[in-house]
Protein backbone atom coordinates (compact mmCIF):
# COMPACT_ATOMS: atom_id res chain seq x y z
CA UNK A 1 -23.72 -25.40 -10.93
CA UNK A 2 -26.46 -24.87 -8.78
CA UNK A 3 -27.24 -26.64 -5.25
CA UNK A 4 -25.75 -26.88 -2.03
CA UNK A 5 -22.16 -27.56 -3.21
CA UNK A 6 -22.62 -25.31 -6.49
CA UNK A 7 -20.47 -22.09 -4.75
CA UNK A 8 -17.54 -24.72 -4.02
CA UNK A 9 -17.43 -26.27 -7.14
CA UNK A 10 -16.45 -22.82 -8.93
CA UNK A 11 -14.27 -21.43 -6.46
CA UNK A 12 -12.73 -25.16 -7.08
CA UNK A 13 -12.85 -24.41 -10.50
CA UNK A 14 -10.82 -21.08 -10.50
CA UNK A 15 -8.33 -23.04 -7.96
CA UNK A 16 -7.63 -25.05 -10.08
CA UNK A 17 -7.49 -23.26 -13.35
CA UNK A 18 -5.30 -20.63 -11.52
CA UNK A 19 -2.84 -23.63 -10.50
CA UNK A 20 -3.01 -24.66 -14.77
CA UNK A 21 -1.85 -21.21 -15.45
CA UNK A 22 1.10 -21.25 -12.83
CA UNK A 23 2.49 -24.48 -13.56
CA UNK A 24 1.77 -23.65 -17.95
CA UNK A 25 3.84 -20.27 -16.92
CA UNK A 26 7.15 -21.64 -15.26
CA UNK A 27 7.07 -24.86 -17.86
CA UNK A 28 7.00 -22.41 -20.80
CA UNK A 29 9.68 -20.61 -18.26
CA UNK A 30 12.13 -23.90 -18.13
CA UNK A 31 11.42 -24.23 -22.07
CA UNK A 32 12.26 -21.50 -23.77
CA UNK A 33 15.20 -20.31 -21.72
CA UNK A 34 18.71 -20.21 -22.87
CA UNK A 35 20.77 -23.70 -21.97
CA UNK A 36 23.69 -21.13 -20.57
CA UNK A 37 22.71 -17.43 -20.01
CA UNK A 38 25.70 -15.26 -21.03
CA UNK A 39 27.34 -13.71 -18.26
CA UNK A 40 28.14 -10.03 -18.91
CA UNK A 41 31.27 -8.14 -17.43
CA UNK A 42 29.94 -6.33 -14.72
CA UNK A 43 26.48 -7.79 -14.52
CA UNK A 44 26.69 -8.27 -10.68
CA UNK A 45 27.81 -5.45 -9.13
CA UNK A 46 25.97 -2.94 -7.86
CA UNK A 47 24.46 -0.08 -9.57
CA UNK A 48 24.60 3.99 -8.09
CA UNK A 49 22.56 5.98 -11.01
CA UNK A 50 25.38 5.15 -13.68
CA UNK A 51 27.89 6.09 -10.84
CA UNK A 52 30.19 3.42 -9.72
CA UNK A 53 29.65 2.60 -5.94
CA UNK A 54 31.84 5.02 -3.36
CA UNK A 55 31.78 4.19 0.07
CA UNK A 56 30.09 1.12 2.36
CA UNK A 57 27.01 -0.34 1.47
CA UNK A 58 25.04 0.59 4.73
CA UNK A 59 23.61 3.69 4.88
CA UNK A 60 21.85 5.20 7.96
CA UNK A 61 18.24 6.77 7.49
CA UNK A 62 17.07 9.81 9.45
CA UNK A 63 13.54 8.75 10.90
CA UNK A 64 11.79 11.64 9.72
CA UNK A 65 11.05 10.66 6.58
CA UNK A 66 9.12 8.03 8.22
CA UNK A 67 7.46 9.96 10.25
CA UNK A 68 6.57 12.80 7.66
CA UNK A 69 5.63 9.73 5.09
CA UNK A 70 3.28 8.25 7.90
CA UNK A 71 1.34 11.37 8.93
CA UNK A 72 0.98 12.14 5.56
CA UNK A 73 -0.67 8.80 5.05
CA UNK A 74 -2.77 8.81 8.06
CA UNK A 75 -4.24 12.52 7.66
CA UNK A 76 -4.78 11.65 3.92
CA UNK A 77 -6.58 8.06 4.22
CA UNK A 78 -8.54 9.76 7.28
CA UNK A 79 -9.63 12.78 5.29
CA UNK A 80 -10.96 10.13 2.70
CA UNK A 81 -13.79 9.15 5.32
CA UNK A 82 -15.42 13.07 4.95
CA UNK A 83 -16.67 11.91 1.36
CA UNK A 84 -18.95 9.79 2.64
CA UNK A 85 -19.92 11.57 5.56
CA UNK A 86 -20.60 14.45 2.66
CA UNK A 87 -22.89 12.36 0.67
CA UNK A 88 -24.87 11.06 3.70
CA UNK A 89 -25.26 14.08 5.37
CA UNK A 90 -26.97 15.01 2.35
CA UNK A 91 -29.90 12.77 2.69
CA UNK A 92 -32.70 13.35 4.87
CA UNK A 93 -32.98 11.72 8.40
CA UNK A 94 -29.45 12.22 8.91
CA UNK A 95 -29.05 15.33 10.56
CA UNK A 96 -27.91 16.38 14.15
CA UNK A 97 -26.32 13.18 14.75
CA UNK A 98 -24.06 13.22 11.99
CA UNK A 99 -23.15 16.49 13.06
CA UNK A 100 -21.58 15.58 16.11
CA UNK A 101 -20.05 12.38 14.43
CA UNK A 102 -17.79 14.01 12.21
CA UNK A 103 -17.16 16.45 15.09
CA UNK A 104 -15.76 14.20 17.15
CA UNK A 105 -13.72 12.73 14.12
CA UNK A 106 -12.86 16.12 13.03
CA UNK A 107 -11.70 16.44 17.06
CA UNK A 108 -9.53 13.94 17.12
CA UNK A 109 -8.00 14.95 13.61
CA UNK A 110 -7.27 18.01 15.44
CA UNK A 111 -5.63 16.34 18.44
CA UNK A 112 -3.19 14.26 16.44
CA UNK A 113 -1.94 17.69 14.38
CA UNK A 114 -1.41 19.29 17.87
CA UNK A 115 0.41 16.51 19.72
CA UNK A 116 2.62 16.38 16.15
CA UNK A 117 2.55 20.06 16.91
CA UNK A 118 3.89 20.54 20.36
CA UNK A 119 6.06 17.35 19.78
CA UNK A 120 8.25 19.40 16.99
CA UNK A 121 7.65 16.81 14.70
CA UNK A 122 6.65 18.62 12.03
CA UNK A 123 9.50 21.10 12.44
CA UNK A 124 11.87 20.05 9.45
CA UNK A 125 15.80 20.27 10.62
């Protein structure tokens, strides 16, 4: 498949062997399952850890979770980006420059701990 339309021709390809395998998939679904799926005693209600259910179904959720989950996330992913400021410091030509990039990212690292900081939202309650 080479030429001008050669790309579209395999990405229509895969489109359409991907739609193959979907519809082969819920046919052999519809095929081989039971006419009348048994229906259990108890198969619908709800399920507490082998518990039965106490109490309403709506729970409230304290935000700091959140909040501990998504500076956890953020400081991680961001810490990520010193690998490859690591290996490319490394090479020559990069020198004072990449310095004072990952200064500046390493600044503003620092600014987000210490608004979290002052902010008491690390302290845990």
């Amino acid at each position: 498949m080479t030429g001008y339309l050669g790309s579209y021709a395999t990405l229509g390809l895969l489109l359409l062997a991907s739609v193959l395998f979907f519809v082969t998939a819920f046919s052999a679904n519809r095929v081989l399952r039971p006419a009348r799926p048994a229906e259990p005693h108890g198969k619908r209600t709800s399920y507490e850890c082998g518990l039965d259910p106490v109490g309403a179904d709506w729970a409230q959720m304290q935000i700091r979770y959140y909040v501990y989950a998504y500076l956890y996330v953020l400081f991680a992913v961001e810490a990520v980006f010193l690998f490859p400021w690591a290996v490319v410091f490394d090479r020559p030509g990069f020198g004072l420059v990449t310095v004072v990039e990952m200064a500046v990212f390493v600044a503003v690292l620092a600014l987000g701990i210490l608004y979290a900081w002052r902010r008491n939202i690390l302290r845990w309650t």
